[in-house]
Protein backbone atom coordinates (compact mmCIF):
# COMPACT_ATOMS: atom_id res chain seq x y z
CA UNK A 1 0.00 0.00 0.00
CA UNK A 2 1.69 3.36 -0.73
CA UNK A 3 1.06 6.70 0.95
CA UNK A 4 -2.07 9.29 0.36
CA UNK A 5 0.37 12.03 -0.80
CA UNK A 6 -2.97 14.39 -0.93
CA UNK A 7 -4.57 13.22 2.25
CA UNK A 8 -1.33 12.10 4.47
CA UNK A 9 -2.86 10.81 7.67
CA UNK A 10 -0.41 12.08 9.57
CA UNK A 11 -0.92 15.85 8.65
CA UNK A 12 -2.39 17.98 11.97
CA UNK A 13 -6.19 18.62 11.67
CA UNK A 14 -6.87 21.96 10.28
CA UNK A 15 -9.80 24.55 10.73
CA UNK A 16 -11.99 25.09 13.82
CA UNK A 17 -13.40 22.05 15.56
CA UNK A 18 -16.94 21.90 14.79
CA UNK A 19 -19.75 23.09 17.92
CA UNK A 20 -22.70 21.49 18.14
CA UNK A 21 -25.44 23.29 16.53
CA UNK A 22 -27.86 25.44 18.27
CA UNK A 23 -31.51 25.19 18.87
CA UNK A 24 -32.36 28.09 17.36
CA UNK A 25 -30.84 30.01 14.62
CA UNK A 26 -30.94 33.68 13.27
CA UNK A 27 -32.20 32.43 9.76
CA UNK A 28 -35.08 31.81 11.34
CA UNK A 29 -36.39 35.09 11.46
CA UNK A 30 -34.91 36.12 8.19
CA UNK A 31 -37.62 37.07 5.84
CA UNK A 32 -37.50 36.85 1.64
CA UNK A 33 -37.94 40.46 0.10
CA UNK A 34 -36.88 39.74 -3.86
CA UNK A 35 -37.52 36.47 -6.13
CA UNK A 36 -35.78 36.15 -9.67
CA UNK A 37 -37.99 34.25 -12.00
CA UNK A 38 -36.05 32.12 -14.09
CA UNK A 39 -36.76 29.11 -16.74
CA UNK A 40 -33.90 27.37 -17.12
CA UNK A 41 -33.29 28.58 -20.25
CA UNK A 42 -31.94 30.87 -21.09
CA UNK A 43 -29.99 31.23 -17.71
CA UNK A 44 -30.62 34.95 -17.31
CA UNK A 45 -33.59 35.45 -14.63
CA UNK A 46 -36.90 36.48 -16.78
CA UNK A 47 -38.18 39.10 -14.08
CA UNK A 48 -37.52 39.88 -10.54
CA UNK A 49 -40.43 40.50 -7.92
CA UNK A 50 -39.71 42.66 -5.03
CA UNK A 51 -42.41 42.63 -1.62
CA UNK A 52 -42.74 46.16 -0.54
CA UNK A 53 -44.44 46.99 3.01
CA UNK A 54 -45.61 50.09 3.82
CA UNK A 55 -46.47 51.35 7.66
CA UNK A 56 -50.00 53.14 7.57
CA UNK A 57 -50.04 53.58 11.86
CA UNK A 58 -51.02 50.16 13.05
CA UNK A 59 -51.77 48.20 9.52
CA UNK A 60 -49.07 47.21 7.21
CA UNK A 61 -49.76 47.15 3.32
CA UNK A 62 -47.92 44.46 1.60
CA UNK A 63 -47.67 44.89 -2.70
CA UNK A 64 -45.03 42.79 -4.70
CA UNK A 65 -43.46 44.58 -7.58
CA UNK A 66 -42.46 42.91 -10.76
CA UNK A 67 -40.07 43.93 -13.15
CA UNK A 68 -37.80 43.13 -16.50
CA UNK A 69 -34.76 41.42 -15.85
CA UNK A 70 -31.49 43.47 -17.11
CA UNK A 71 -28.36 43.48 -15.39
CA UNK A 72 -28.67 46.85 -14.42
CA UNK A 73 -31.61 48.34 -12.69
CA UNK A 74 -32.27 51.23 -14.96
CA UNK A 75 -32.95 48.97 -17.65
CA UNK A 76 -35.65 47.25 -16.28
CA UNK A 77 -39.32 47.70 -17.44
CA UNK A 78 -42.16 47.81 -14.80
CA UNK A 79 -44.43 44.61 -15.20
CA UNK A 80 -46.79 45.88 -12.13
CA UNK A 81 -47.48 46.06 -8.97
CA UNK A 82 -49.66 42.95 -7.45
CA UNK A 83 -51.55 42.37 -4.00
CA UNK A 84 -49.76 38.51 -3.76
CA UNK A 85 -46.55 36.81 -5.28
CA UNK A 86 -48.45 34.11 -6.29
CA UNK A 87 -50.61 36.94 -8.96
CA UNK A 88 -47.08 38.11 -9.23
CA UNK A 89 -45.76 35.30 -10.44
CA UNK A 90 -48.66 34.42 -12.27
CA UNK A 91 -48.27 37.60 -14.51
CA UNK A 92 -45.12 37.42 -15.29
CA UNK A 93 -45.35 33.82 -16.42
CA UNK A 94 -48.30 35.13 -18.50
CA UNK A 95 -45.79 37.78 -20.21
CA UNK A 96 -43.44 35.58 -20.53
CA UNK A 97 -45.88 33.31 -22.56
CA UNK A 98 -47.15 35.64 -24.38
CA UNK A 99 -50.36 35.75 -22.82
CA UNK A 100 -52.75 39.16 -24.11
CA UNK A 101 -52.03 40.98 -20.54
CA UNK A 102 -54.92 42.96 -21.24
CA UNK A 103 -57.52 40.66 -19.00
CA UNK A 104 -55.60 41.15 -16.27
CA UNK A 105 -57.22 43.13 -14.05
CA UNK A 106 -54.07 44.17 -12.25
CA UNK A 107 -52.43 45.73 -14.15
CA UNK A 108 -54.30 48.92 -14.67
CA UNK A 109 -53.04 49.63 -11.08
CA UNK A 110 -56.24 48.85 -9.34
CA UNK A 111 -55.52 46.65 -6.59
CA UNK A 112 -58.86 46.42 -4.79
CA UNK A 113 -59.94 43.56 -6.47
């Protein structure tokens, strides 16, 4: 048997010796604020959704905003603004097929319904 030249056994351990993990952990209260949208192909995200809250006194107003993908923000198109990621989603996906946008009724702004 010859010697692991990569992986000699007798080489000191290296790195900090692991801790055991903890019960909780500060990911937990980490919250999502921005999605890409992306196919597969091509690789380049097709939109990105942002939530936005706003602080009216007690009540918070949640909207997601969708818009173009470009590499740089200024060249990124508005696609809406939506009362759920899931519409969000849905509306981009509908752009992205093609879909006449027209029937949507969100994206005339109103957000009421």
């Amino acid at each position: 048997m010859g010697t692991n030249k990569r992986y000699p056994s007798d080489r000191p351990s290296v790195g900090i010796p692991p801790r055991p993990l903890p019960s909780w952990h500060p990911v937990k209260i980490a919250q999502p604020i921005e999605w890409e949208l992306r196919n597969g192909w091509p690789p380049d995200p097709i939109a990105i959704v942002r939530k936005l809250s706003f602080q009216r006194g007690s009540q918070v107003d949640v909207f997601y905003r969708a818009v173009t993908w470009a590499p740089e923000s200024d060249s990124r198109e508005l696609i809406g603004y939506f009362p759920t990621l899931e519409i969000a989603c849905a509306v981009v996906w509908e752009r992205r097929l093609g879909h006449a946008l027209s029937q949507s009724p969100y994206l005339d702004g109103n957000l009421s319904q």
